[in-house]
C-alpha atoms as a PDB file:
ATOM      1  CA  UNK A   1      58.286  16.758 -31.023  1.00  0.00           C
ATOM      2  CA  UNK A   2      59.735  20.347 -32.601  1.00  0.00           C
ATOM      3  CA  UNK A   3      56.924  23.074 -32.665  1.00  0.00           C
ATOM      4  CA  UNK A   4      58.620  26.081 -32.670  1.00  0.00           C
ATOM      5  CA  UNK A   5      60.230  27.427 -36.012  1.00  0.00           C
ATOM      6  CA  UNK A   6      62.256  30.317 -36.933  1.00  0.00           C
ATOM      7  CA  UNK A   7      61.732  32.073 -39.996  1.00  0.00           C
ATOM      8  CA  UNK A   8      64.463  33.987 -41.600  1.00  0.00           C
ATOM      9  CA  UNK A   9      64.611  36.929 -44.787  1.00  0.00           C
ATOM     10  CA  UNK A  10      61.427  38.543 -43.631  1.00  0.00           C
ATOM     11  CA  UNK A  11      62.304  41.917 -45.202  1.00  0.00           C
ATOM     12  CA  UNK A  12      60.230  45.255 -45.150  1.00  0.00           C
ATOM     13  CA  UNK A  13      58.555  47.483 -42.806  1.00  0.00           C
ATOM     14  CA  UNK A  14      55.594  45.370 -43.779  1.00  0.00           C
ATOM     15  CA  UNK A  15      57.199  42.228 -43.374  1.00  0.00           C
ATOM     16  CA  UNK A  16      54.864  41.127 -40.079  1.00  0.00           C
ATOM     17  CA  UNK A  17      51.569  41.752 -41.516  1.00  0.00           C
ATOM     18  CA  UNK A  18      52.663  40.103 -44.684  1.00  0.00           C
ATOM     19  CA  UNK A  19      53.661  36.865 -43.056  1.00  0.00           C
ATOM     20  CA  UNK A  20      50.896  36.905 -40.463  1.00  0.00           C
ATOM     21  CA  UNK A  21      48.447  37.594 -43.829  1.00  0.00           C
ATOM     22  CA  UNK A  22      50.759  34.314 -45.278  1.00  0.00           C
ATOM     23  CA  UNK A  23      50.213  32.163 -42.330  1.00  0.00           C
ATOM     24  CA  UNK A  24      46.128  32.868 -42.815  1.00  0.00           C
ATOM     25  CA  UNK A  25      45.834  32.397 -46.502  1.00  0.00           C
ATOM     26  CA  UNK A  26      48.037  28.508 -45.495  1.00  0.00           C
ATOM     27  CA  UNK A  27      45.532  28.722 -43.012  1.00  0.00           C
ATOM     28  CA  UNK A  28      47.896  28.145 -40.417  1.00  0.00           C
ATOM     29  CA  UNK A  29      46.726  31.896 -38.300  1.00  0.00           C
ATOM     30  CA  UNK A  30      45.105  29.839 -35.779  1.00  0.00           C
ATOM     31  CA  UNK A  31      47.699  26.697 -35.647  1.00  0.00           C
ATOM     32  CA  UNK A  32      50.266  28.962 -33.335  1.00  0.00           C
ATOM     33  CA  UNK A  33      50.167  29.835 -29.708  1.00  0.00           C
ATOM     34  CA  UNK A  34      53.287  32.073 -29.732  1.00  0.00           C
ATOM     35  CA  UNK A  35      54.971  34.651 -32.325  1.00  0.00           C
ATOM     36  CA  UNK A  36      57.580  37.288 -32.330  1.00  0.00           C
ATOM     37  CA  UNK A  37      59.206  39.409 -34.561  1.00  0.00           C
ATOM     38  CA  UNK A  38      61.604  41.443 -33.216  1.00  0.00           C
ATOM     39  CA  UNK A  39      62.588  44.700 -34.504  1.00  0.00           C
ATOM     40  CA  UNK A  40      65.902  46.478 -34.539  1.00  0.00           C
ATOM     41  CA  UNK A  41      67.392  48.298 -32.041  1.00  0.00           C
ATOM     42  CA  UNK A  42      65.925  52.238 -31.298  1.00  0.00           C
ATOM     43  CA  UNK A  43      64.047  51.577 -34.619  1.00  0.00           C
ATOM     44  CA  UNK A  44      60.520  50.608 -35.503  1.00  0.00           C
ATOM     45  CA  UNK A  45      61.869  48.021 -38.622  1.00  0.00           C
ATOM     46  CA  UNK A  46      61.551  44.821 -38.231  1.00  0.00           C
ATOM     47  CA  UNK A  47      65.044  42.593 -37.908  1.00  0.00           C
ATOM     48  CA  UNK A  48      64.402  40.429 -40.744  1.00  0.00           C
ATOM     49  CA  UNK A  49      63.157  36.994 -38.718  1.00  0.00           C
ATOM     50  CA  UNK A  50      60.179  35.494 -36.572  1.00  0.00           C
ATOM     51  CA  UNK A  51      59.985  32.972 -33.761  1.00  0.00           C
ATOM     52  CA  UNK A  52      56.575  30.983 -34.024  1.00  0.00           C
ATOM     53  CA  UNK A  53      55.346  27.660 -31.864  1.00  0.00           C
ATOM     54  CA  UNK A  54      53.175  25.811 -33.396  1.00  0.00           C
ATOM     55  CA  UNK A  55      50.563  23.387 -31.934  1.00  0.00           C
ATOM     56  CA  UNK A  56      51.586  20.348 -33.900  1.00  0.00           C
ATOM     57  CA  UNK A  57      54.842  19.375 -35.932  1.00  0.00           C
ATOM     58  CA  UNK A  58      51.611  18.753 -39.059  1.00  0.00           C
ATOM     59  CA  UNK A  59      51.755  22.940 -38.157  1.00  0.00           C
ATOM     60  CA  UNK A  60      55.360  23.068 -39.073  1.00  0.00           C
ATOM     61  CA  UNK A  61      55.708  20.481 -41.973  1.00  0.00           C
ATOM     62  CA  UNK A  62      52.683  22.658 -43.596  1.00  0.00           C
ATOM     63  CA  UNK A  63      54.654  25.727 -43.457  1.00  0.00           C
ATOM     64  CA  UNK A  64      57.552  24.667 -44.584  1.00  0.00           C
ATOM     65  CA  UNK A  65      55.977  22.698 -47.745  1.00  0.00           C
ATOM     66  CA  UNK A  66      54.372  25.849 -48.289  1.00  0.00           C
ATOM     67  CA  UNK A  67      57.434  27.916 -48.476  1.00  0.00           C
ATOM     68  CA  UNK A  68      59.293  25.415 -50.410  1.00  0.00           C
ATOM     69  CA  UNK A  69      56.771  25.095 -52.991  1.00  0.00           C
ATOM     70  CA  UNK A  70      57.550  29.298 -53.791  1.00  0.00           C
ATOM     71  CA  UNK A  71      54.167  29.978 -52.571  1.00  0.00           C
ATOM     72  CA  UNK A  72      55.523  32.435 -50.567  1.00  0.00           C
ATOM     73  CA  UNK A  73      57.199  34.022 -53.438  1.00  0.00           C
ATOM     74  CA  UNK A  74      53.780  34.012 -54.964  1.00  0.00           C
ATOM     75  CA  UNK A  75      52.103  35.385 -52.340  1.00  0.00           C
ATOM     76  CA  UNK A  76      54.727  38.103 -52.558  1.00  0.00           C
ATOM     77  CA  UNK A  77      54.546  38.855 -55.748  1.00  0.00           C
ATOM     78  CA  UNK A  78      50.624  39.215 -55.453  1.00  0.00           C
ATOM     79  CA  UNK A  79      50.843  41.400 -52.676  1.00  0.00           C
ATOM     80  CA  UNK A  80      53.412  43.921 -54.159  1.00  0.00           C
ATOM     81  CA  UNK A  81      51.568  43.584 -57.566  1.00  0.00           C
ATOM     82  CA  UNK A  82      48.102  45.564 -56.579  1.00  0.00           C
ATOM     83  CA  UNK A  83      47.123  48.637 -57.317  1.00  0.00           C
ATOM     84  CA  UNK A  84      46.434  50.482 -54.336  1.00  0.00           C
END
């Protein structure tokens, strides 16, 4: 069975601790055993995609019902909406 995943269009300097903060509130932040987000070249910004194994393909059909249901979008929107 697939585990791993890759997620594309995570933009922002912010983009890891936004998605790691999406993967707990799907509470999904202890369901991997490997992640990676590289960043580009001679530059601390993230490339815009993560690599993440999951422990079960339940791991991976939750995330992706998640993301297809624009909860991400609304966890965006929630994050970029407060008042700091």
């Amino acid at each position: 069975p697939r585990t791993t995943v890759m997620v594309r269009n995570l933009a922002g300097p912010n983009a890891r601790k936004e998605f790691l903060n999406f993967l707990a509130k799907c509470e999904l932040n202890e369901k991997f055993t490997f992640f990676y987000m590289p960043c580009k070249e001679h530059r601390n910004v993230p490339a815009g995609f993560a690599f993440i194994n999951f422990l079960s393909p339940n791991d991976v059909l939750k995330l992706y019902v998640m993301v297809k249901s624009d909860y991400w979008k609304e966890f965006l929107s929630e994050t970029y909406n407060k008042v700091p």
